[in-house]
PDB file of N, CA and C in Angstrom:
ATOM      1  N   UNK A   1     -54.821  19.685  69.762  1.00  0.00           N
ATOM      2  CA  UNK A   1     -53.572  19.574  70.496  1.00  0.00           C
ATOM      3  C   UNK A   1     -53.104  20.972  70.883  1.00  0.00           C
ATOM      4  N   UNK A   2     -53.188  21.228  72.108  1.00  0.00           N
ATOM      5  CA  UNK A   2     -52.234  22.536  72.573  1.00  0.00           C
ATOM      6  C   UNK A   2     -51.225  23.107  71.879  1.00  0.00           C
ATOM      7  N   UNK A   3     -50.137  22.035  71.786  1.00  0.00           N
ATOM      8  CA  UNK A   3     -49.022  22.483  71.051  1.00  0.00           C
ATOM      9  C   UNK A   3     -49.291  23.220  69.538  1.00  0.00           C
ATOM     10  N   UNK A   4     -49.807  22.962  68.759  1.00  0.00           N
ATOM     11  CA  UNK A   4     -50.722  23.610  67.989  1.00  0.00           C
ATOM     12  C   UNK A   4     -50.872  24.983  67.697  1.00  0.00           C
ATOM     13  N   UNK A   5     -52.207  25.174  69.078  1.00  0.00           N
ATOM     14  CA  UNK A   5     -52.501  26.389  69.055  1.00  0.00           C
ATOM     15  C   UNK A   5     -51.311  27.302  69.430  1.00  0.00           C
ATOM     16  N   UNK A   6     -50.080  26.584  70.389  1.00  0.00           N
ATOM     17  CA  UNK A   6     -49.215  27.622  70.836  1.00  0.00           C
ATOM     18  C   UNK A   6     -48.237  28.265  69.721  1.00  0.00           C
ATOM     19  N   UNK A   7     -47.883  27.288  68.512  1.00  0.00           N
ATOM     20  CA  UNK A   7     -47.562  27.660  67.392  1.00  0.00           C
ATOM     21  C   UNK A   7     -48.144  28.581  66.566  1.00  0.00           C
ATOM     22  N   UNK A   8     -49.375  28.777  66.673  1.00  0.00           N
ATOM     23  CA  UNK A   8     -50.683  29.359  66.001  1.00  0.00           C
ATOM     24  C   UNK A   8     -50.573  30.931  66.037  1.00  0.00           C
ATOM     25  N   UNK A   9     -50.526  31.156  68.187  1.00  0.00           N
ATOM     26  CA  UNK A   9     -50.669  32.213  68.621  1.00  0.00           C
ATOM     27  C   UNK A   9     -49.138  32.866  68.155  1.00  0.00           C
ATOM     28  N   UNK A  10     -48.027  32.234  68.463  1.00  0.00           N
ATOM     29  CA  UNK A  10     -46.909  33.267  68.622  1.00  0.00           C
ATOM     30  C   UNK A  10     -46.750  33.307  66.673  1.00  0.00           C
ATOM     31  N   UNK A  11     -47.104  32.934  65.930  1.00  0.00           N
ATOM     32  CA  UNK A  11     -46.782  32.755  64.485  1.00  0.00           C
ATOM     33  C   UNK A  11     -47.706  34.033  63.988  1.00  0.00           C
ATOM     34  N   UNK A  12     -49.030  34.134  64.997  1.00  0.00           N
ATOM     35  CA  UNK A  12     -49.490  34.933  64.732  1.00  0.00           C
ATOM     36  C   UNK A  12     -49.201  36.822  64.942  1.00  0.00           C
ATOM     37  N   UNK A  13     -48.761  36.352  66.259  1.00  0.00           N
ATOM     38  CA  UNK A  13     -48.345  37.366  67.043  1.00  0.00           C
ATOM     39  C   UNK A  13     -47.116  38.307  66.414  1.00  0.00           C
ATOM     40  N   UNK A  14     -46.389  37.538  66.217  1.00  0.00           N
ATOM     41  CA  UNK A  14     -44.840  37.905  64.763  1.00  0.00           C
ATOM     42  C   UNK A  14     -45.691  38.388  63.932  1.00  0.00           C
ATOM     43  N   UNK A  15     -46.655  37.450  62.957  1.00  0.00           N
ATOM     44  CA  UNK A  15     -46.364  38.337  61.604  1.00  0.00           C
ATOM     45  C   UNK A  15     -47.520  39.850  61.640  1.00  0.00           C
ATOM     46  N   UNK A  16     -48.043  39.522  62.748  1.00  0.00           N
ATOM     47  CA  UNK A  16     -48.737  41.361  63.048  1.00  0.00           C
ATOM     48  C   UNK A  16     -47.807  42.436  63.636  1.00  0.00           C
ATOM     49  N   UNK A  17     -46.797  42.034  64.425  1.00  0.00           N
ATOM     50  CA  UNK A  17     -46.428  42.977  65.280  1.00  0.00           C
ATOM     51  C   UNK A  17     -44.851  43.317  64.607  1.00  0.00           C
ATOM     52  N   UNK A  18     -44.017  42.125  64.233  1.00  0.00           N
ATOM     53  CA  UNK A  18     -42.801  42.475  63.979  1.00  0.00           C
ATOM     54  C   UNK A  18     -42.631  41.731  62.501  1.00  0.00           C
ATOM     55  N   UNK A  19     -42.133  40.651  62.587  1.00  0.00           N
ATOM     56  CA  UNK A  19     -41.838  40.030  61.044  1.00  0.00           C
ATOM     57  C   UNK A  19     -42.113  38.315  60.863  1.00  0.00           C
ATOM     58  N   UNK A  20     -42.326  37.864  59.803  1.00  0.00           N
ATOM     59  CA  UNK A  20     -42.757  36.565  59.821  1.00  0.00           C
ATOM     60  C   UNK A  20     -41.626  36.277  60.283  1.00  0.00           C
ATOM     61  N   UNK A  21     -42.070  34.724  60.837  1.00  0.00           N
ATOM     62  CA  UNK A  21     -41.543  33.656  61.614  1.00  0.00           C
ATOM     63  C   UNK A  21     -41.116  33.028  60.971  1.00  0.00           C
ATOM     64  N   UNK A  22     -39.434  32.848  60.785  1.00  0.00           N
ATOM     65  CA  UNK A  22     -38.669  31.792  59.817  1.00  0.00           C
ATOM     66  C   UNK A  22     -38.894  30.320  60.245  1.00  0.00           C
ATOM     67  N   UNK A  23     -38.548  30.330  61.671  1.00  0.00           N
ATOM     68  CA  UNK A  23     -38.585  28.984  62.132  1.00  0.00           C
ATOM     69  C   UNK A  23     -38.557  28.339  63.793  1.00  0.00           C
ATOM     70  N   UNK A  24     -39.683  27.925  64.416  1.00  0.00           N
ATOM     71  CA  UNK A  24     -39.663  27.728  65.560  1.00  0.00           C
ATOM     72  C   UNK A  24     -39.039  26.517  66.120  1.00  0.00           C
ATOM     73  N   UNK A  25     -37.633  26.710  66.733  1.00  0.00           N
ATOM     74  CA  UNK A  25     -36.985  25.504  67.235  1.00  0.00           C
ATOM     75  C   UNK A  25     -37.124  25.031  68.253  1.00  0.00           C
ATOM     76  N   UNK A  26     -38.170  25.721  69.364  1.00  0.00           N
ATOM     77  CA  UNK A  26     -37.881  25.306  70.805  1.00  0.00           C
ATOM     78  C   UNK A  26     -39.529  25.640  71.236  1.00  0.00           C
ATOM     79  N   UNK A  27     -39.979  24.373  71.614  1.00  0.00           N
ATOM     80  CA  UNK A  27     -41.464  25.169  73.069  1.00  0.00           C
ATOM     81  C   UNK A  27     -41.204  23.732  73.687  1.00  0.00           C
ATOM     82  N   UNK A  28     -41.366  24.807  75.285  1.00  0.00           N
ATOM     83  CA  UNK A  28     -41.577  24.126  76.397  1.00  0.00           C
ATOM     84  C   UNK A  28     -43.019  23.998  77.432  1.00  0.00           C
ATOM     85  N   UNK A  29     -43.069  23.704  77.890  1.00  0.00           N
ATOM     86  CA  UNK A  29     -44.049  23.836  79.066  1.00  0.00           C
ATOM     87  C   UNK A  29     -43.529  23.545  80.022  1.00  0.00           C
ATOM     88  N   UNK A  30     -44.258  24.740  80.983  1.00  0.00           N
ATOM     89  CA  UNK A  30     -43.813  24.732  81.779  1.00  0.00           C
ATOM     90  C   UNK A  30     -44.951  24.877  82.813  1.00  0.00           C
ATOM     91  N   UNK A  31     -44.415  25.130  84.767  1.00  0.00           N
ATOM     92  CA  UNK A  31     -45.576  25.519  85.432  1.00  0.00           C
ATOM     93  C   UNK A  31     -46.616  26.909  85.117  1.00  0.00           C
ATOM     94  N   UNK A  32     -46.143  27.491  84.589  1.00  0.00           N
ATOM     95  CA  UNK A  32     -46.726  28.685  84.554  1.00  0.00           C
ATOM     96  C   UNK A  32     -47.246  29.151  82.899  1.00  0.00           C
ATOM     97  N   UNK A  33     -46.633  27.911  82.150  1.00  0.00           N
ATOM     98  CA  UNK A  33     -47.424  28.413  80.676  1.00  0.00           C
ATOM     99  C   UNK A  33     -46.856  27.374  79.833  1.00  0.00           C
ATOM    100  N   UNK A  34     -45.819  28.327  79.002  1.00  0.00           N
ATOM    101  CA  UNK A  34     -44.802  28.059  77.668  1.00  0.00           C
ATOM    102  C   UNK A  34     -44.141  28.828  77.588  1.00  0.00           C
ATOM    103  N   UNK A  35     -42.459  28.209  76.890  1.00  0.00           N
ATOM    104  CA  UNK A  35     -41.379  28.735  76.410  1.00  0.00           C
ATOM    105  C   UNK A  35     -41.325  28.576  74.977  1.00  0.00           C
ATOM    106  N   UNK A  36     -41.107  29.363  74.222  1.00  0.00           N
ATOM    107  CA  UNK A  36     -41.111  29.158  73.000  1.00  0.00           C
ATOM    108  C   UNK A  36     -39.738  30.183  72.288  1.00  0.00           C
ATOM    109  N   UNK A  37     -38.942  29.097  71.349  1.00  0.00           N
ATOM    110  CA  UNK A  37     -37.668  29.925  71.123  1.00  0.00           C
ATOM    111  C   UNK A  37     -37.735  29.663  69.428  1.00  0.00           C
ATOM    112  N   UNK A  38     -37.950  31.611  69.062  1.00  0.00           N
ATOM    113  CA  UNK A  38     -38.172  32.048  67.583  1.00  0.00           C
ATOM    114  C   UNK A  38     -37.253  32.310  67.025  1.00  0.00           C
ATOM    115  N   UNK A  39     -37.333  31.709  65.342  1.00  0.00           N
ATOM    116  CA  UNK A  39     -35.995  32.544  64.852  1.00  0.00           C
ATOM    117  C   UNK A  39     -37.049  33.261  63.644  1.00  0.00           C
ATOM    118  N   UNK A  40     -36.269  34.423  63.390  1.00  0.00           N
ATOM    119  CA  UNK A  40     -36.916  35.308  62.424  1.00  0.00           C
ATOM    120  C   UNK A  40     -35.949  36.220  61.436  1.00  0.00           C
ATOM    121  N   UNK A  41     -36.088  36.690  59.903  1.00  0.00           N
ATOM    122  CA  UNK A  41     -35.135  37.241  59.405  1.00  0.00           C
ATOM    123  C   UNK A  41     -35.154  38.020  59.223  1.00  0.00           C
ATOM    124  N   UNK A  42     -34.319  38.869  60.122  1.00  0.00           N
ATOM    125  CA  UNK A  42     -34.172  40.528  59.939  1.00  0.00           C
ATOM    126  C   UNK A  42     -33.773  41.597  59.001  1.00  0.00           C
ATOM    127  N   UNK A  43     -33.466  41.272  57.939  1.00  0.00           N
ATOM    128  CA  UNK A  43     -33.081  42.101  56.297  1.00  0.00           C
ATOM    129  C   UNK A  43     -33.396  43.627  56.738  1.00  0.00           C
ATOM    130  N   UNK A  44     -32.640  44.228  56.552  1.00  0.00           N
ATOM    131  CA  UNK A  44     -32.881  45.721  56.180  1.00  0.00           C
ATOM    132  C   UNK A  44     -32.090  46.057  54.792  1.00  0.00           C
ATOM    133  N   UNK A  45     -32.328  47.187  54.111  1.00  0.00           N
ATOM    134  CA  UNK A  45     -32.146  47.677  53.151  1.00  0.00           C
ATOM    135  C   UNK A  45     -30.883  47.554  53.073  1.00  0.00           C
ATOM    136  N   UNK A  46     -29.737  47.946  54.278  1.00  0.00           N
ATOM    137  CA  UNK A  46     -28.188  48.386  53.848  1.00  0.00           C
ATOM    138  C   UNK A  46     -27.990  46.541  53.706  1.00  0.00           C
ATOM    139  N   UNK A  47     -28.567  45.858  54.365  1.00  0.00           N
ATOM    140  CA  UNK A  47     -28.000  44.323  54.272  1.00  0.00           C
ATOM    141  C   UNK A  47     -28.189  43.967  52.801  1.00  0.00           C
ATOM    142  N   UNK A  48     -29.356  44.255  52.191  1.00  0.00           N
ATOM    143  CA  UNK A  48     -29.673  43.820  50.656  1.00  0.00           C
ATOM    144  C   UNK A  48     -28.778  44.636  49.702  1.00  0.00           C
ATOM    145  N   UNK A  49     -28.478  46.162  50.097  1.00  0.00           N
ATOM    146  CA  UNK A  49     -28.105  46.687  48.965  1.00  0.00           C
ATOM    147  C   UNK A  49     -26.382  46.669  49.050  1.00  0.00           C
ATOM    148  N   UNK A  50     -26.055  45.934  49.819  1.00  0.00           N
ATOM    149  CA  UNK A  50     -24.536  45.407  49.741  1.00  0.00           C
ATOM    150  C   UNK A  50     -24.464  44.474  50.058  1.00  0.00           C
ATOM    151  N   UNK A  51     -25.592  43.405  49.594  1.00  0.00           N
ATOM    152  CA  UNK A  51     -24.994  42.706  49.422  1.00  0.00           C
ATOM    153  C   UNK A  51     -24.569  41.317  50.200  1.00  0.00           C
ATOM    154  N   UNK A  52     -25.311  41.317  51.223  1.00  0.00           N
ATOM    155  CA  UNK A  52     -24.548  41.187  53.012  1.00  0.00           C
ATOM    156  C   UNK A  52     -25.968  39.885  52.755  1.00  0.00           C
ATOM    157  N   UNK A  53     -25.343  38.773  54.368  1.00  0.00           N
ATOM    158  CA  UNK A  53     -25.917  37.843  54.370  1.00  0.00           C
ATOM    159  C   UNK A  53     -27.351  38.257  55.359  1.00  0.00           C
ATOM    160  N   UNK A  54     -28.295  37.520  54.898  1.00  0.00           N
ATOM    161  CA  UNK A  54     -29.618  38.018  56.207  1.00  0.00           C
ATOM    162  C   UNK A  54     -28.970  38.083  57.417  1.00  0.00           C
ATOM    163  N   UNK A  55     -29.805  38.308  58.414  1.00  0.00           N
ATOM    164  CA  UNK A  55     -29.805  38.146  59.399  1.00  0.00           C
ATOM    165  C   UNK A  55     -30.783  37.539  60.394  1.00  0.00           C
ATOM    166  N   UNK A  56     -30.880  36.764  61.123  1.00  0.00           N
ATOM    167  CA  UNK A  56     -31.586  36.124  61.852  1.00  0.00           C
ATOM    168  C   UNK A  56     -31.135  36.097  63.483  1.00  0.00           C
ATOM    169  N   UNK A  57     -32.704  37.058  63.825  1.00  0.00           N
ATOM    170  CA  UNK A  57     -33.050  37.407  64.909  1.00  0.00           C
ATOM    171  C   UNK A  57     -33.741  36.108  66.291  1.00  0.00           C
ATOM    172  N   UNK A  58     -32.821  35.896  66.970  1.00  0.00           N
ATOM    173  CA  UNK A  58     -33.345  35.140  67.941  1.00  0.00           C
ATOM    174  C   UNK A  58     -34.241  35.437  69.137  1.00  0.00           C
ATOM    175  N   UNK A  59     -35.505  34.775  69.287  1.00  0.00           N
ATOM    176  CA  UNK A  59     -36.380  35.712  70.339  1.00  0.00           C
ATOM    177  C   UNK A  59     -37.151  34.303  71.366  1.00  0.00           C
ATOM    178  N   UNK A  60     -37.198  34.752  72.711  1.00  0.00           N
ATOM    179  CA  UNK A  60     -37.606  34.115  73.333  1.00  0.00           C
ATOM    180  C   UNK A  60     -38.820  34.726  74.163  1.00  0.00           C
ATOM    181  N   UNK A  61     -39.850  33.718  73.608  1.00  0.00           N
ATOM    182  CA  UNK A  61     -41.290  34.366  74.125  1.00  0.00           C
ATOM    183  C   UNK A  61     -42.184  33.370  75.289  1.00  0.00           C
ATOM    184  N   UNK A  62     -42.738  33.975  75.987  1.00  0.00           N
ATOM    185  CA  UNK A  62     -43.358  33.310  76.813  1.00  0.00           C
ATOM    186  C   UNK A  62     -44.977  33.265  76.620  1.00  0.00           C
ATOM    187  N   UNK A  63     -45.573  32.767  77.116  1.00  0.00           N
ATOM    188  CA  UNK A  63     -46.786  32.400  77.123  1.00  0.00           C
ATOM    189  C   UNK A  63     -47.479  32.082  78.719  1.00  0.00           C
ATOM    190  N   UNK A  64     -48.839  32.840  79.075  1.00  0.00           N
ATOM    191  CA  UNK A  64     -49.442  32.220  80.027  1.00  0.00           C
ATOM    192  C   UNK A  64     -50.131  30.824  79.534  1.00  0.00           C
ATOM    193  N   UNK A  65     -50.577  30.386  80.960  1.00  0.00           N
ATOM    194  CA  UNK A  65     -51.439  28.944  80.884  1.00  0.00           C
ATOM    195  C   UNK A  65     -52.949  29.336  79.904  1.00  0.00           C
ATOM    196  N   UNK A  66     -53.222  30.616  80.073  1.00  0.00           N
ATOM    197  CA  UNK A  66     -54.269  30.930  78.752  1.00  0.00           C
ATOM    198  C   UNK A  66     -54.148  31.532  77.064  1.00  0.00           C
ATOM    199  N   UNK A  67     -52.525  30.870  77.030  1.00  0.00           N
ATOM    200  CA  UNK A  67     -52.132  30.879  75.671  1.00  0.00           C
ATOM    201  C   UNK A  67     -51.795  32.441  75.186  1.00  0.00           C
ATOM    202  N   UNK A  68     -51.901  33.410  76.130  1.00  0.00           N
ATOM    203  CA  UNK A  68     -51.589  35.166  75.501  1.00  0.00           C
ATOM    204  C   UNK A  68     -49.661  35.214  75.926  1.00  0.00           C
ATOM    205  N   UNK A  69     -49.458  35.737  75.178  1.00  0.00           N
ATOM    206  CA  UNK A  69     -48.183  35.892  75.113  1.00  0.00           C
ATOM    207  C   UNK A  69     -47.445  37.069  76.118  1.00  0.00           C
ATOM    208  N   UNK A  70     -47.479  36.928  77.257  1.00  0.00           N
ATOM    209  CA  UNK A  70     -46.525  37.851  78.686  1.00  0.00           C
ATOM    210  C   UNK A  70     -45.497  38.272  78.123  1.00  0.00           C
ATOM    211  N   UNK A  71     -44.779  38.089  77.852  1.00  0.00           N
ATOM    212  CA  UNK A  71     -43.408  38.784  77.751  1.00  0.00           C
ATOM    213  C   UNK A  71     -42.370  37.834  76.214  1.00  0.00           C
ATOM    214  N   UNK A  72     -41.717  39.116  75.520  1.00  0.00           N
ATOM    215  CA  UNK A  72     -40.752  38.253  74.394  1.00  0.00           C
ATOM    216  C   UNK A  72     -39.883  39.101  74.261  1.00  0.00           C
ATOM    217  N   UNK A  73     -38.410  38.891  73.827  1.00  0.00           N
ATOM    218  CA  UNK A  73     -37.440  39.226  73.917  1.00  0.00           C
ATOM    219  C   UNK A  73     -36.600  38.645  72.814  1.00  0.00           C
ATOM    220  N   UNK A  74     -35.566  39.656  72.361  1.00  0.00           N
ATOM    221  CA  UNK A  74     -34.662  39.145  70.937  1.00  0.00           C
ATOM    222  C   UNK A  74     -33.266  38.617  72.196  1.00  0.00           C
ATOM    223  N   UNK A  75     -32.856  37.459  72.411  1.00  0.00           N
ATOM    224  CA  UNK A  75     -32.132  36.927  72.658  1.00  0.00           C
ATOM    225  C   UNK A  75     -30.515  36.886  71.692  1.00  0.00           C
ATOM    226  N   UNK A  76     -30.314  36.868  70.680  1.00  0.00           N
ATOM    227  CA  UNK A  76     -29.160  37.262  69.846  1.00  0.00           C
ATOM    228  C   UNK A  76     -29.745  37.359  68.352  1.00  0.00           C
ATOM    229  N   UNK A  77     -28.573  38.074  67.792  1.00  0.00           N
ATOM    230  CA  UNK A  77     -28.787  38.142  66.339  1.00  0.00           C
ATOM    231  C   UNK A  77     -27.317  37.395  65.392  1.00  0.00           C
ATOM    232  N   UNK A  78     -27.759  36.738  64.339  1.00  0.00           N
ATOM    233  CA  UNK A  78     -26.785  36.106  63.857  1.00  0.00           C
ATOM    234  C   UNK A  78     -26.712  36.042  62.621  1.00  0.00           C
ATOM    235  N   UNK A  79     -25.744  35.894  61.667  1.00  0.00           N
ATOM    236  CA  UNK A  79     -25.813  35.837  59.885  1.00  0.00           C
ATOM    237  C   UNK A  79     -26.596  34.415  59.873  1.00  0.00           C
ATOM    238  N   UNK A  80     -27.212  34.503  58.970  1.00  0.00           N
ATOM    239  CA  UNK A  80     -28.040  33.425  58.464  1.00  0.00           C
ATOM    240  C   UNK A  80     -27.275  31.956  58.401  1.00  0.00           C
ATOM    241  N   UNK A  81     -25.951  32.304  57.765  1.00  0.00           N
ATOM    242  CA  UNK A  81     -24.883  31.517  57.344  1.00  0.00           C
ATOM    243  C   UNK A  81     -24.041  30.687  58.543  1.00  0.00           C
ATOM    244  N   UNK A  82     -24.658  31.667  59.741  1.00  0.00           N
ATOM    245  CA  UNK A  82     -23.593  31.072  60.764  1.00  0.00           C
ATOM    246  C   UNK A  82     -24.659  29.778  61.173  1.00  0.00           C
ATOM    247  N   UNK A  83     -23.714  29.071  61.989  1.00  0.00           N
ATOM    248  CA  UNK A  83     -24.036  27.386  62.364  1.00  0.00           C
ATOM    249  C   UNK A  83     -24.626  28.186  64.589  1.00  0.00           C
ATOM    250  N   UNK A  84     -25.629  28.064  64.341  1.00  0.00           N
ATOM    251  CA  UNK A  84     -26.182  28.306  65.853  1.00  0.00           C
ATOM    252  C   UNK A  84     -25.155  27.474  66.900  1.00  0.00           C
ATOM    253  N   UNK A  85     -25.252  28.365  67.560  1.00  0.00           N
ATOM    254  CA  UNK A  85     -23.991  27.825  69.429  1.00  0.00           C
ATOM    255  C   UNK A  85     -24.990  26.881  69.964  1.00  0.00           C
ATOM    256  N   UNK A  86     -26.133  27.627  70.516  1.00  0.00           N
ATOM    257  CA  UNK A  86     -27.052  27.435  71.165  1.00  0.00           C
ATOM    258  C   UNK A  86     -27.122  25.718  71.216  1.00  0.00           C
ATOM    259  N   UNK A  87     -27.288  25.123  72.669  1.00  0.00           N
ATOM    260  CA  UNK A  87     -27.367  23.966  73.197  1.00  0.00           C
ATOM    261  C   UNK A  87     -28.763  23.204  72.585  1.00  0.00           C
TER     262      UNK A  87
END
């Protein structure tokens, strides 16, 4: 199943390049590939050492029709704790 591999590639793609993948809420298809919308948790040191809630980084990545990933982008960042806007 496609859908699959498209999970595969961008799951892969995160945990080499930036940070594991908390949780994928969104892929589309589309004419020209896939939409795929990542959430991921951004912790840095001052967040742990006071104490502070994660953070979770929102990113929207695309995909060609041969499954390589064109272009991704952090779309917002939010406390872990907060309840997502997003439609």
């Amino acid at each position: 199943m496609e859908i699959i591999k498209v999970l595969e590639v961008v799951k892969s793609f995160f945990n080499e390049y930036l940070l594991p993948v908390h949780k994928i809420t969104a892929i589309e298809e589309t004419e020209k590939g896939w939409k795929v919308a990542v959430e991921i948790i951004e912790e840095n040191e001052y967040m742990k050492s006071h104490a502070k809630d994660q953070m979770i980084g929102v990113y929207h990545v695309q995909l060609n029709k041969q499954l390589e990933i064109t272009t991704f982008k952090r779309q917002s960042m939010r406390p872990r704790s907060a309840i997502p806007t997003d439609g």
